[in-house]
C-alpha atoms as a PDB file:
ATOM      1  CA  UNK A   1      21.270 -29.501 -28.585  1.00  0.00           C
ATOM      2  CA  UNK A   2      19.621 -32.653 -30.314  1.00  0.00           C
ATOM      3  CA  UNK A   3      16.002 -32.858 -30.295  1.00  0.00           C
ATOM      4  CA  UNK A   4      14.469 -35.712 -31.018  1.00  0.00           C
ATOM      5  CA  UNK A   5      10.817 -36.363 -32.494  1.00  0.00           C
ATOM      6  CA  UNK A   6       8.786 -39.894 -31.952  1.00  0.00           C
ATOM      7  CA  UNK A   7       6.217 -40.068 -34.826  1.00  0.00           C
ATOM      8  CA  UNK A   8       7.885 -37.796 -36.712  1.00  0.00           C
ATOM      9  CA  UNK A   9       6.256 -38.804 -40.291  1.00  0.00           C
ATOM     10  CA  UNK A  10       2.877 -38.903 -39.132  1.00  0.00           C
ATOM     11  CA  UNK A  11       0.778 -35.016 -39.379  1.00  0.00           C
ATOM     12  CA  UNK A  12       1.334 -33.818 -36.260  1.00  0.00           C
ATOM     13  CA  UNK A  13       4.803 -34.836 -35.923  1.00  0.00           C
ATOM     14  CA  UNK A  14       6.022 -33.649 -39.541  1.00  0.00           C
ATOM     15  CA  UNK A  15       4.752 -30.178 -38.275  1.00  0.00           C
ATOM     16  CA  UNK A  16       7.030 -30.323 -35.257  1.00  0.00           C
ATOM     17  CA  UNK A  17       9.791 -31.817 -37.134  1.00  0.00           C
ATOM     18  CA  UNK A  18       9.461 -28.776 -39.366  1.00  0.00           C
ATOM     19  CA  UNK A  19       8.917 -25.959 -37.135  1.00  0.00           C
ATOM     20  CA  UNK A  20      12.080 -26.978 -34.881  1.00  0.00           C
ATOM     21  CA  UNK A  21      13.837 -26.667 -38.456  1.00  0.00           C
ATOM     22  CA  UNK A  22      12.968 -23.309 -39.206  1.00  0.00           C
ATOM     23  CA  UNK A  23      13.995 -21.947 -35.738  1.00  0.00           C
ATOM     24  CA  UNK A  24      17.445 -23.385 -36.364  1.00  0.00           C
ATOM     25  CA  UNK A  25      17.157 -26.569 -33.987  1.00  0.00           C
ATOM     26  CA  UNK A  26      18.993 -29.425 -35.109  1.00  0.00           C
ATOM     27  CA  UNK A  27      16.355 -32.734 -35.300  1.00  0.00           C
ATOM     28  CA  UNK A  28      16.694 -36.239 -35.276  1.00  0.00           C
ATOM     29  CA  UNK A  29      13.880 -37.732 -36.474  1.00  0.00           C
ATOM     30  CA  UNK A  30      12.327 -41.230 -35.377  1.00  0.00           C
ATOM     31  CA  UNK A  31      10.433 -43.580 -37.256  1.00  0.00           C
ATOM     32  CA  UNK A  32      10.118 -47.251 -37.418  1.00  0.00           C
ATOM     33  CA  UNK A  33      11.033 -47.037 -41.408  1.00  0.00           C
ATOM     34  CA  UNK A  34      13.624 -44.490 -41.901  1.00  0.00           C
ATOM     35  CA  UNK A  35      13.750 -45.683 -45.478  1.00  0.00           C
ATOM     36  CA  UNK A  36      10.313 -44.594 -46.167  1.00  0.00           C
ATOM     37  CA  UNK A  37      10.232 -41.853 -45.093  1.00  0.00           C
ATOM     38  CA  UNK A  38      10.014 -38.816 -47.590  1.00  0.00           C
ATOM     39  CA  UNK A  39       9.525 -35.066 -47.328  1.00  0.00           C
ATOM     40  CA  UNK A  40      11.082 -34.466 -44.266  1.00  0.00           C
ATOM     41  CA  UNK A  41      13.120 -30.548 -44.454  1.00  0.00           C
ATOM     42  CA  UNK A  42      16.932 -30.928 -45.382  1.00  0.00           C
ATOM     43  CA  UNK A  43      19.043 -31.289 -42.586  1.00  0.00           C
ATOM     44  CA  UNK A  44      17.027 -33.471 -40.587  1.00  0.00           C
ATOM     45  CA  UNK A  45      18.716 -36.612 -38.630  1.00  0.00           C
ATOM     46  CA  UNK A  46      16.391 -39.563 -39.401  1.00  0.00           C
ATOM     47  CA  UNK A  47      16.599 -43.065 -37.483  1.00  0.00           C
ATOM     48  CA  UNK A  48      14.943 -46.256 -37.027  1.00  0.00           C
ATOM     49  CA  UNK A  49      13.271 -47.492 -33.728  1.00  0.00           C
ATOM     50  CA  UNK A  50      10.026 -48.616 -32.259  1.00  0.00           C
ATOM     51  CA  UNK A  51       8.528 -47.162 -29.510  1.00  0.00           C
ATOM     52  CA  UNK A  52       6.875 -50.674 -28.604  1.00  0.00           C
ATOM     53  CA  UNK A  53      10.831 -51.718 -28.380  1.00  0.00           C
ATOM     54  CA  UNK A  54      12.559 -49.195 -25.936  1.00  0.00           C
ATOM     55  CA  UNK A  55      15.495 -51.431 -26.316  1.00  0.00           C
ATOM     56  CA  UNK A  56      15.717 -50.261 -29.825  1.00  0.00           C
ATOM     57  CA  UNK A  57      15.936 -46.585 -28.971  1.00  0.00           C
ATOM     58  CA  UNK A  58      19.178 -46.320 -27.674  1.00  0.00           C
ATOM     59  CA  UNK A  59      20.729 -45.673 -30.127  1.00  0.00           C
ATOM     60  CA  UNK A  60      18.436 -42.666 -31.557  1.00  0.00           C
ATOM     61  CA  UNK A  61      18.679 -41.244 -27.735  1.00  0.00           C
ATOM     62  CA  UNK A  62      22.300 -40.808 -27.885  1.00  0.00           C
ATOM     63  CA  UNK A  63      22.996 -37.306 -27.361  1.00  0.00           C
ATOM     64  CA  UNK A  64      19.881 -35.942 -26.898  1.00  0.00           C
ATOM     65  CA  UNK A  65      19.033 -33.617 -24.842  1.00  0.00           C
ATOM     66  CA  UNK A  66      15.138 -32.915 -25.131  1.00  0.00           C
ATOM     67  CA  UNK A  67      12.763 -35.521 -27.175  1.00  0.00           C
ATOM     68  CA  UNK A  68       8.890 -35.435 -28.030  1.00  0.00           C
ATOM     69  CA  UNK A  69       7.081 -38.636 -27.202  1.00  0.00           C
ATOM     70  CA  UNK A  70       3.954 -40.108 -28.350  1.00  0.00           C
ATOM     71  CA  UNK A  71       1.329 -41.368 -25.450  1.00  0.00           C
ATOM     72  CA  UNK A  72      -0.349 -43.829 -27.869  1.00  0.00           C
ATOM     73  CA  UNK A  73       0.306 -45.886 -30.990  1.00  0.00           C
ATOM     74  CA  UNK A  74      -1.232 -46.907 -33.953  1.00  0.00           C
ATOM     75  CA  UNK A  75      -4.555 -45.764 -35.725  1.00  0.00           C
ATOM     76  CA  UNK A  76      -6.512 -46.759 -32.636  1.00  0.00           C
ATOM     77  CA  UNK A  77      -4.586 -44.533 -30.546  1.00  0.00           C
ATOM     78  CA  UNK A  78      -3.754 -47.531 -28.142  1.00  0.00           C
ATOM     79  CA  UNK A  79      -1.718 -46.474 -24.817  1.00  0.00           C
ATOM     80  CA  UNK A  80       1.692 -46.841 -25.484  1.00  0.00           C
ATOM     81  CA  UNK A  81       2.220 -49.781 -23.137  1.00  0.00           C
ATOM     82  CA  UNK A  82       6.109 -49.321 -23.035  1.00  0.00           C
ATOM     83  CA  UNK A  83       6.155 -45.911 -21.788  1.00  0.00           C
ATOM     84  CA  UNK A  84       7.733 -46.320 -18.214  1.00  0.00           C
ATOM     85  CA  UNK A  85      10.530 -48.342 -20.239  1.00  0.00           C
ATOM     86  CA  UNK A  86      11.208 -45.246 -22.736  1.00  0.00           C
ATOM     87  CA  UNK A  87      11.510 -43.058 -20.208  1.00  0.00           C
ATOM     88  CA  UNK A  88      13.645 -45.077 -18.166  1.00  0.00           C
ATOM     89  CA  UNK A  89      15.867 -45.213 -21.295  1.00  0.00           C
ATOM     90  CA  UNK A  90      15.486 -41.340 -21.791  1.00  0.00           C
ATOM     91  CA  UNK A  91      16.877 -40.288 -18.536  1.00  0.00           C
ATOM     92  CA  UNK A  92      19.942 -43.224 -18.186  1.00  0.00           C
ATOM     93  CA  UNK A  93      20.967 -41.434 -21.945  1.00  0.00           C
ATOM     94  CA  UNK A  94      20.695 -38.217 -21.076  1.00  0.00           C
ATOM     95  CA  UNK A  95      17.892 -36.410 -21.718  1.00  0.00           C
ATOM     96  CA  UNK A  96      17.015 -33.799 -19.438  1.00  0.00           C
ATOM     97  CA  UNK A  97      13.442 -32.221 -21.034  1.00  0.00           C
ATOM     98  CA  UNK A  98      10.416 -33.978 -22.616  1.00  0.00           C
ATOM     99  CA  UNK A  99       7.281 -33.264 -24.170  1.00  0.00           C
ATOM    100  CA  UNK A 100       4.124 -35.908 -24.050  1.00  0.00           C
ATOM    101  CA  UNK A 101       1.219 -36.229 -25.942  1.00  0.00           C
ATOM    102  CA  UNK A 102      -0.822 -37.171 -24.063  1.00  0.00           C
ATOM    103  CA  UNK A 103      -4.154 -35.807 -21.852  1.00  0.00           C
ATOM    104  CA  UNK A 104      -1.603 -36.133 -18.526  1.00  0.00           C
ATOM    105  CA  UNK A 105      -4.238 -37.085 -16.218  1.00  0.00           C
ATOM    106  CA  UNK A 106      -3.286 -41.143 -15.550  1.00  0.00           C
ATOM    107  CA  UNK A 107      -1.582 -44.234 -16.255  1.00  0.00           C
ATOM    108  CA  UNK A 108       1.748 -45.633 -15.964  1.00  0.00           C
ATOM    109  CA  UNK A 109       3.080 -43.531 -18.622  1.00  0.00           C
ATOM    110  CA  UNK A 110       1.837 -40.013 -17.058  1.00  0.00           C
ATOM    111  CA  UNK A 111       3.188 -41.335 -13.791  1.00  0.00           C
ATOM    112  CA  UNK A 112       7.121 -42.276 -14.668  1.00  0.00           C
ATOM    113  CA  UNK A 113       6.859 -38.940 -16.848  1.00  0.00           C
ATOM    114  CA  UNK A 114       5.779 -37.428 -13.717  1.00  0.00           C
ATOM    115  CA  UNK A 115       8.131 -39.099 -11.361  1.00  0.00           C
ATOM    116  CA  UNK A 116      11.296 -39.309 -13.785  1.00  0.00           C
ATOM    117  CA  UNK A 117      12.855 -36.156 -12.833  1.00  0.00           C
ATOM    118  CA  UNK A 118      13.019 -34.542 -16.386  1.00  0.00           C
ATOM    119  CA  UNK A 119      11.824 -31.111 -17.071  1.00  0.00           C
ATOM    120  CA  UNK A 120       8.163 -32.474 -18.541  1.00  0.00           C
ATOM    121  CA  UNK A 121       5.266 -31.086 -20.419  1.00  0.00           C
ATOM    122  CA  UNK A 122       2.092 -32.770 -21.295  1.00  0.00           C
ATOM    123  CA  UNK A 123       0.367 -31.399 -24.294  1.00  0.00           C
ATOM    124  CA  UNK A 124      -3.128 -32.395 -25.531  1.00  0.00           C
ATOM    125  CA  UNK A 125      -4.891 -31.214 -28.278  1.00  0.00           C
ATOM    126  CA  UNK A 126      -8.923 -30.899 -28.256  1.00  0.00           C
ATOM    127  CA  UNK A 127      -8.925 -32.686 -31.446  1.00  0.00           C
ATOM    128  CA  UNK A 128      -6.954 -31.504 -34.918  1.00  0.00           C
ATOM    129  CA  UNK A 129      -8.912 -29.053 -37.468  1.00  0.00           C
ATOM    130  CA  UNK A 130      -7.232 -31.513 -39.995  1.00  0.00           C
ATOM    131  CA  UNK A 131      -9.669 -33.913 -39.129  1.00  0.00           C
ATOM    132  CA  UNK A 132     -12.192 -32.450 -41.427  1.00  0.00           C
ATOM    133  CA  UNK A 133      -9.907 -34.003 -44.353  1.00  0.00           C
ATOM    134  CA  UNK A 134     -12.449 -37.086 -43.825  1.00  0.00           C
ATOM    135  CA  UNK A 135     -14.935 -34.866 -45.420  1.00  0.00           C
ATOM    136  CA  UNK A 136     -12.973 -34.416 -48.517  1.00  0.00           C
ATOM    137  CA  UNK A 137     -14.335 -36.909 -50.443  1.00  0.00           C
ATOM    138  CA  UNK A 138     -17.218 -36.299 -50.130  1.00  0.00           C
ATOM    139  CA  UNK A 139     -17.057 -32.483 -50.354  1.00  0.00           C
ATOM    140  CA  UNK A 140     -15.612 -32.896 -53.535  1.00  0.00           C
ATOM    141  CA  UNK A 141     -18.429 -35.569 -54.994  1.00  0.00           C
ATOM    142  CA  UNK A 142     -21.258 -34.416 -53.410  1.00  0.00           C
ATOM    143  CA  UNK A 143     -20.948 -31.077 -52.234  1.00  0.00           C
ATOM    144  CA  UNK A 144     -22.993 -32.224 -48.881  1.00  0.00           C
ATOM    145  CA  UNK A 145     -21.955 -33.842 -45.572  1.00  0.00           C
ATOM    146  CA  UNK A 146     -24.156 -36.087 -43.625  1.00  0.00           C
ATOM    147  CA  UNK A 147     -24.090 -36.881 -40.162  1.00  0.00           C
ATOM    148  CA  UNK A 148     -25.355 -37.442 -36.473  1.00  0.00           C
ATOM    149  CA  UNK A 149     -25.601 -35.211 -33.503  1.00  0.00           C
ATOM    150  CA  UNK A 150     -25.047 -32.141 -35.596  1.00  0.00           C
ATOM    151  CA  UNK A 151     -25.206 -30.074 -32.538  1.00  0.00           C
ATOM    152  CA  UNK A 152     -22.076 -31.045 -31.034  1.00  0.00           C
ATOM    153  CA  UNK A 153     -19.360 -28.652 -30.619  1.00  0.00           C
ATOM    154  CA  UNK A 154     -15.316 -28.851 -30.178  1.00  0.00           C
ATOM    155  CA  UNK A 155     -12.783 -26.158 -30.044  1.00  0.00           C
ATOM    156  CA  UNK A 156     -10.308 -27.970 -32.045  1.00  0.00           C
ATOM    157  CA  UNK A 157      -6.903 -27.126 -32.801  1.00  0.00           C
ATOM    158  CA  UNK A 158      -4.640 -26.599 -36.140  1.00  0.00           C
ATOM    159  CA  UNK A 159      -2.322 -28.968 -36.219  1.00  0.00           C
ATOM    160  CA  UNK A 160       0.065 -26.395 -37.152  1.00  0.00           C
ATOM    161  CA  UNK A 161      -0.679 -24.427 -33.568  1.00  0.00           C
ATOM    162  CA  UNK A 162      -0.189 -27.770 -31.240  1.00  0.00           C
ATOM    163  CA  UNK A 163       3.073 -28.684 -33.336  1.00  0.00           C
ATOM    164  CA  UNK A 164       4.003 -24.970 -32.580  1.00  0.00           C
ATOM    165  CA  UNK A 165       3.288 -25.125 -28.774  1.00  0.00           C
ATOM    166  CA  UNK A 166       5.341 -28.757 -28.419  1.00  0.00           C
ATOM    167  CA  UNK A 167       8.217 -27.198 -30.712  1.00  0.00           C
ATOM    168  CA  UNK A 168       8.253 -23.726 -28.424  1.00  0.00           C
ATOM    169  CA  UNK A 169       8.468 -26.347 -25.314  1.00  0.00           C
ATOM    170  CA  UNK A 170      11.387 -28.295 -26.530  1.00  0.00           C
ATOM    171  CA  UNK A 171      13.769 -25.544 -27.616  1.00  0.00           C
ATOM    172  CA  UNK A 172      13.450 -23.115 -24.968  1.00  0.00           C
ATOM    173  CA  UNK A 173      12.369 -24.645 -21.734  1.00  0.00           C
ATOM    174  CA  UNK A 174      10.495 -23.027 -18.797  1.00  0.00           C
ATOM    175  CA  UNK A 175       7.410 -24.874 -18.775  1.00  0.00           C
ATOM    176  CA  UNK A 176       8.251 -27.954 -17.023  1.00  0.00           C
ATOM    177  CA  UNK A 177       5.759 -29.392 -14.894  1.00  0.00           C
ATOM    178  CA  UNK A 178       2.835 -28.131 -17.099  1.00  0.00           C
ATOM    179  CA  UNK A 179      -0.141 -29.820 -18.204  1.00  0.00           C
ATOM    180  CA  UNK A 180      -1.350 -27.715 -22.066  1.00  0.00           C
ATOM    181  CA  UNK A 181      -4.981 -28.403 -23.314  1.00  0.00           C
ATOM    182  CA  UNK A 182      -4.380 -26.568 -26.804  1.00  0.00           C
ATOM    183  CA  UNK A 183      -8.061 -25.202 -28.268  1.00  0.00           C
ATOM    184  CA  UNK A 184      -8.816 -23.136 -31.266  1.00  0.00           C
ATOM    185  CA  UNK A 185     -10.173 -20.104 -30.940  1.00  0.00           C
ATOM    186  CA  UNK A 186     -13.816 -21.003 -30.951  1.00  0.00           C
ATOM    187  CA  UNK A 187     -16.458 -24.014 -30.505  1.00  0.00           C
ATOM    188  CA  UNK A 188     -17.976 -25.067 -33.877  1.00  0.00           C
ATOM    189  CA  UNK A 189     -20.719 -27.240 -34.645  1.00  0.00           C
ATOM    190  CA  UNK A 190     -20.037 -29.612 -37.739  1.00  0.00           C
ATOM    191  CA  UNK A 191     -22.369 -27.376 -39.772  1.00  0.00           C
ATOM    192  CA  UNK A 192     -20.255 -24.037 -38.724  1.00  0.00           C
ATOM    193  CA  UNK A 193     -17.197 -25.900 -40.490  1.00  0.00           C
ATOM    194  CA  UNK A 194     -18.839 -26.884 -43.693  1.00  0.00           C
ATOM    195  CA  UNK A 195     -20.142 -23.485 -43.804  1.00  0.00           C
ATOM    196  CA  UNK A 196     -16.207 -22.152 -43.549  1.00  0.00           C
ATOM    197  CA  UNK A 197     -15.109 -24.751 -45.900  1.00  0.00           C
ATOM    198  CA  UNK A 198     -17.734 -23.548 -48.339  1.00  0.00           C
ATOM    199  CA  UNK A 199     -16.557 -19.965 -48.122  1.00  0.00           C
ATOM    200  CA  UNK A 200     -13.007 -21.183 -48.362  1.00  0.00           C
ATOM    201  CA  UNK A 201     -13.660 -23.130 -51.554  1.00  0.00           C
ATOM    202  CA  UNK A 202     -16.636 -20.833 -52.993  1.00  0.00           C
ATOM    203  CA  UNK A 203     -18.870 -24.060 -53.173  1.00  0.00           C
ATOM    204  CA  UNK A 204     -22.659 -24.483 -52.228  1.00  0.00           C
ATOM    205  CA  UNK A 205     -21.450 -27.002 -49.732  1.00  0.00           C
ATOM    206  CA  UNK A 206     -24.554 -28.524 -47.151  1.00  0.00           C
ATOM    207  CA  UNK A 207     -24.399 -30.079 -43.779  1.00  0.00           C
ATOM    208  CA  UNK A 208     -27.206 -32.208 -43.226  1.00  0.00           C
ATOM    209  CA  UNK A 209     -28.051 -34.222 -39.646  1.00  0.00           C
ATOM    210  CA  UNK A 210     -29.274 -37.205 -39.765  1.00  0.00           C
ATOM    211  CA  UNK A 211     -30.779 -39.394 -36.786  1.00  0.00           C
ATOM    212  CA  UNK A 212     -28.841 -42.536 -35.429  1.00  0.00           C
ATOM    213  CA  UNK A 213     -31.045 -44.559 -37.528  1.00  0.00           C
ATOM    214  CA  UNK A 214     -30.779 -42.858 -40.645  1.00  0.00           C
ATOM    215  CA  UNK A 215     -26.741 -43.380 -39.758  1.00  0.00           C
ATOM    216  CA  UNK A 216     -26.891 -46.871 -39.532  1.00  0.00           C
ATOM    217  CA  UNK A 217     -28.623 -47.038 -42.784  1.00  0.00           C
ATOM    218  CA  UNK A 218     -26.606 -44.666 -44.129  1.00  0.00           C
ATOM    219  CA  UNK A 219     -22.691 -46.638 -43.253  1.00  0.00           C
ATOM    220  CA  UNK A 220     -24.083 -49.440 -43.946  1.00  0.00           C
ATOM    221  CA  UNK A 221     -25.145 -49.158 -47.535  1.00  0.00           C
ATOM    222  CA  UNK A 222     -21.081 -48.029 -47.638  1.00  0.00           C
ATOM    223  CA  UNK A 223     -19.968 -51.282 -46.256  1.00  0.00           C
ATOM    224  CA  UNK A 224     -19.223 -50.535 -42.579  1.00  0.00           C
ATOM    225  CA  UNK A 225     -19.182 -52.895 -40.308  1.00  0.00           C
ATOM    226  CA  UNK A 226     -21.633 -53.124 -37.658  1.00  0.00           C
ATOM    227  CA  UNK A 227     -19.156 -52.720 -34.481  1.00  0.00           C
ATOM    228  CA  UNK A 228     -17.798 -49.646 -36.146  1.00  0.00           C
ATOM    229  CA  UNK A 229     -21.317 -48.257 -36.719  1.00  0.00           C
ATOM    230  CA  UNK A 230     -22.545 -48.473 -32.915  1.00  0.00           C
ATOM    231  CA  UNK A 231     -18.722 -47.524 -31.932  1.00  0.00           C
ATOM    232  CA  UNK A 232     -19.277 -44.012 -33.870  1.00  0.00           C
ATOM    233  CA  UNK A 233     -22.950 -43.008 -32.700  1.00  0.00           C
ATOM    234  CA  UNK A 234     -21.665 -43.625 -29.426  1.00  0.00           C
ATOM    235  CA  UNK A 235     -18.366 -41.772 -29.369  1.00  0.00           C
ATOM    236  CA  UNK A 236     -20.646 -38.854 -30.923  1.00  0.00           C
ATOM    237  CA  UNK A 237     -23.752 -39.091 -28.268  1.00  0.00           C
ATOM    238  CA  UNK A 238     -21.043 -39.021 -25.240  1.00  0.00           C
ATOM    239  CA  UNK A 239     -18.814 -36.124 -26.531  1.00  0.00           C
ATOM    240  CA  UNK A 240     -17.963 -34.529 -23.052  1.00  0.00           C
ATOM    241  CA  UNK A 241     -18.703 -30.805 -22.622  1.00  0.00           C
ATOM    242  CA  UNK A 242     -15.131 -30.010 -22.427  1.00  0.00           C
ATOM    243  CA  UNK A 243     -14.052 -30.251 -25.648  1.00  0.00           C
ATOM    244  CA  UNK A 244     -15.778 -27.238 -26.441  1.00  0.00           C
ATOM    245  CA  UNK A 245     -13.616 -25.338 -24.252  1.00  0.00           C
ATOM    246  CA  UNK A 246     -11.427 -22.730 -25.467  1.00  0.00           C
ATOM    247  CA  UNK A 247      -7.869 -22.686 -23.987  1.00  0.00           C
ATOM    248  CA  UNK A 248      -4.946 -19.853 -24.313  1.00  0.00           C
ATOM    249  CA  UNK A 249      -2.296 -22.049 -24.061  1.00  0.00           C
ATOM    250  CA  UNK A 250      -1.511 -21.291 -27.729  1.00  0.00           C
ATOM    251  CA  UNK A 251      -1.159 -17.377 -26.908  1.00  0.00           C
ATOM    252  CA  UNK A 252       0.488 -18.362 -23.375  1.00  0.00           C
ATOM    253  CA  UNK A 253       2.983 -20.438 -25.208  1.00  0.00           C
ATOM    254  CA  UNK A 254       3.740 -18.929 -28.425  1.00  0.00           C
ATOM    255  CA  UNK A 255       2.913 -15.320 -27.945  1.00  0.00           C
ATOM    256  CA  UNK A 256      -0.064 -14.930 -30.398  1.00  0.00           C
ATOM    257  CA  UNK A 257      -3.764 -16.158 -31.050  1.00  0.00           C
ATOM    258  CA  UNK A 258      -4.430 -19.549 -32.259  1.00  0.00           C
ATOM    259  CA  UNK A 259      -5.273 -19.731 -35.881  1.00  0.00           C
ATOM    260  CA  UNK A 260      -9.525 -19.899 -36.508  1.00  0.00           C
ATOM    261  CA  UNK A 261     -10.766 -22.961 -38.750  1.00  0.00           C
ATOM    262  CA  UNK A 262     -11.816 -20.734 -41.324  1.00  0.00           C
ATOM    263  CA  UNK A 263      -7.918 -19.919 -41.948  1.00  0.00           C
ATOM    264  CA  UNK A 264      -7.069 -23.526 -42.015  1.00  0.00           C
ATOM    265  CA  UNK A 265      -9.984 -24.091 -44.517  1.00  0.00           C
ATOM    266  CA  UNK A 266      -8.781 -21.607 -46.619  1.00  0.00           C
ATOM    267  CA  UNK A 267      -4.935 -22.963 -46.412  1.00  0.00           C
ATOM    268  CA  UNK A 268      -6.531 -26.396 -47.618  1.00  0.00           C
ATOM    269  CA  UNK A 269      -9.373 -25.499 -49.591  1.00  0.00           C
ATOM    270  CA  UNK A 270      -8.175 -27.223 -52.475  1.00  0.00           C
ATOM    271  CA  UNK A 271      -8.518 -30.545 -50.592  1.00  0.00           C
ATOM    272  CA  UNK A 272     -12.603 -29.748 -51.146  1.00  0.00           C
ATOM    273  CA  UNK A 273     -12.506 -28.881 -54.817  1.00  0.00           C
ATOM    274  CA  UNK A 274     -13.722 -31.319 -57.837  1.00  0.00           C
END
């Protein structure tokens, strides 16, 4: 069967896109720029449509039989406002299973997934272990990180794991009507990942908390604006408890633990180096 991948060139989807490859599925590959769009494995089907544009999708639905969509668009992780539409156009072309990313628990999206009669999956990560890549600069130039509410804690997820869950979902089936919260293997406090990305790169690398005020001071001496200042301290003050929950969905799904951080430090430790 054809499987095709919304957001295919962006992280999480390149590691779908890729682990469908190795398991011998054949992949068609969606982005809005199909001519710039590099380092996708041999073999892969790409096409052009826009997921704000269902009518633009028929033609990359044709013949598909399962399909990966994104709940939200852009780098503000908007709600994909067209979702109902997509699916509409899923189902009338064929497509009998689909995967969502997307929490599951609302909205008109959730609801036509839920009500469209394909074999669905929701699949949420509690945030990506790639996210620490925002440190990197600073890793490498300063050796320290600096930040608020240093006590908070999330169980987040390689990127690699989640893309492995959604790929297991789309190839073989069976978990239809499933809602997958995908967790790493432990809650870590910012500090508890500097300290594995120091070990990983064998750098004296610091975490040091600062208070909201020292924050503000701190962003805005590098130029951020004021709305993004107070939208950060309180995104970090409200973290809900659950994001420190650890899940099995990864072993349920894939048959084996999830990967810690300090492995993905050390698979990227040279992201941290001088």
């Amino acid at each position: 069967m054809t499987i095709l991948v919304s957001g295919a060139t962006g992280t999480l989807g390149r590691h779908i896109v890729g682990q469908l490859v190795r398991t011998g599925q054949r992949v068609r590959a969606l982005t809005r720029t199909p001519a710039e769009a590099v380092g996708l494995p041999d073999g892969v089907e790409l096409i052009g449509g826009d997921l704000t544009q269902p009518r633009t999708l028929e033609a990359a639905l044709s013949g598909v039989s399962a399909m990966h969509l994104l709940g939200a668009t852009g780098h503000d992780h908007t709600p994909l406002p067209t979702g109902p539409q997509i699916v509409a156009t899923a189902r009338a072309a064929g497509v009998r299973r689909m995967t969502v990313l997307s929490p599951g628990e609302g909205g008109e999206l959730d609801q036509a997934v839920r009500d469209s009669g394909l074999e669905w999956t929701f699949v949420w990560p509690i945030g990506f272990m790639c996210n620490a890549l925002g440190w990197a600069d600073v890793i490498r130039d300063t050796a320290e990180v600096r930040e608020p509410y240093g006590s908070r804690r999330t169980a987040s997820a390689d990127e690699a794991d989640v893309a492995e869950v959604i790929a297991t979902v789309l190839a073989s089936g069976g978990h239809a009507g499933r809602r997958y919260v995908v967790s790493g293997p432990e809650a870590l406090t910012p500090a508890d990942k500097v300290s594995a990305i120091a070990a990983a790169t064998g750098r004296d690398v610091r975490f040091t908390e600062l208070t909201g005020e020292q924050a503000r001071r701190q962003w805005r001496a590098e130029g951020w604006p004021e709305e993004g200042i107070e939208f950060m301290l309180h995104m970090w003050a409200t973290v809900p408890d659950t994001v420190a929950d650890v899940t099995t969905t990864v072993r349920h799904v894939v048959g084996r633990p999830p990967r810690s951080f300090a492995q993905w430090a050390a698979a990227h430790a040279d992201y941290f180096r001088p």
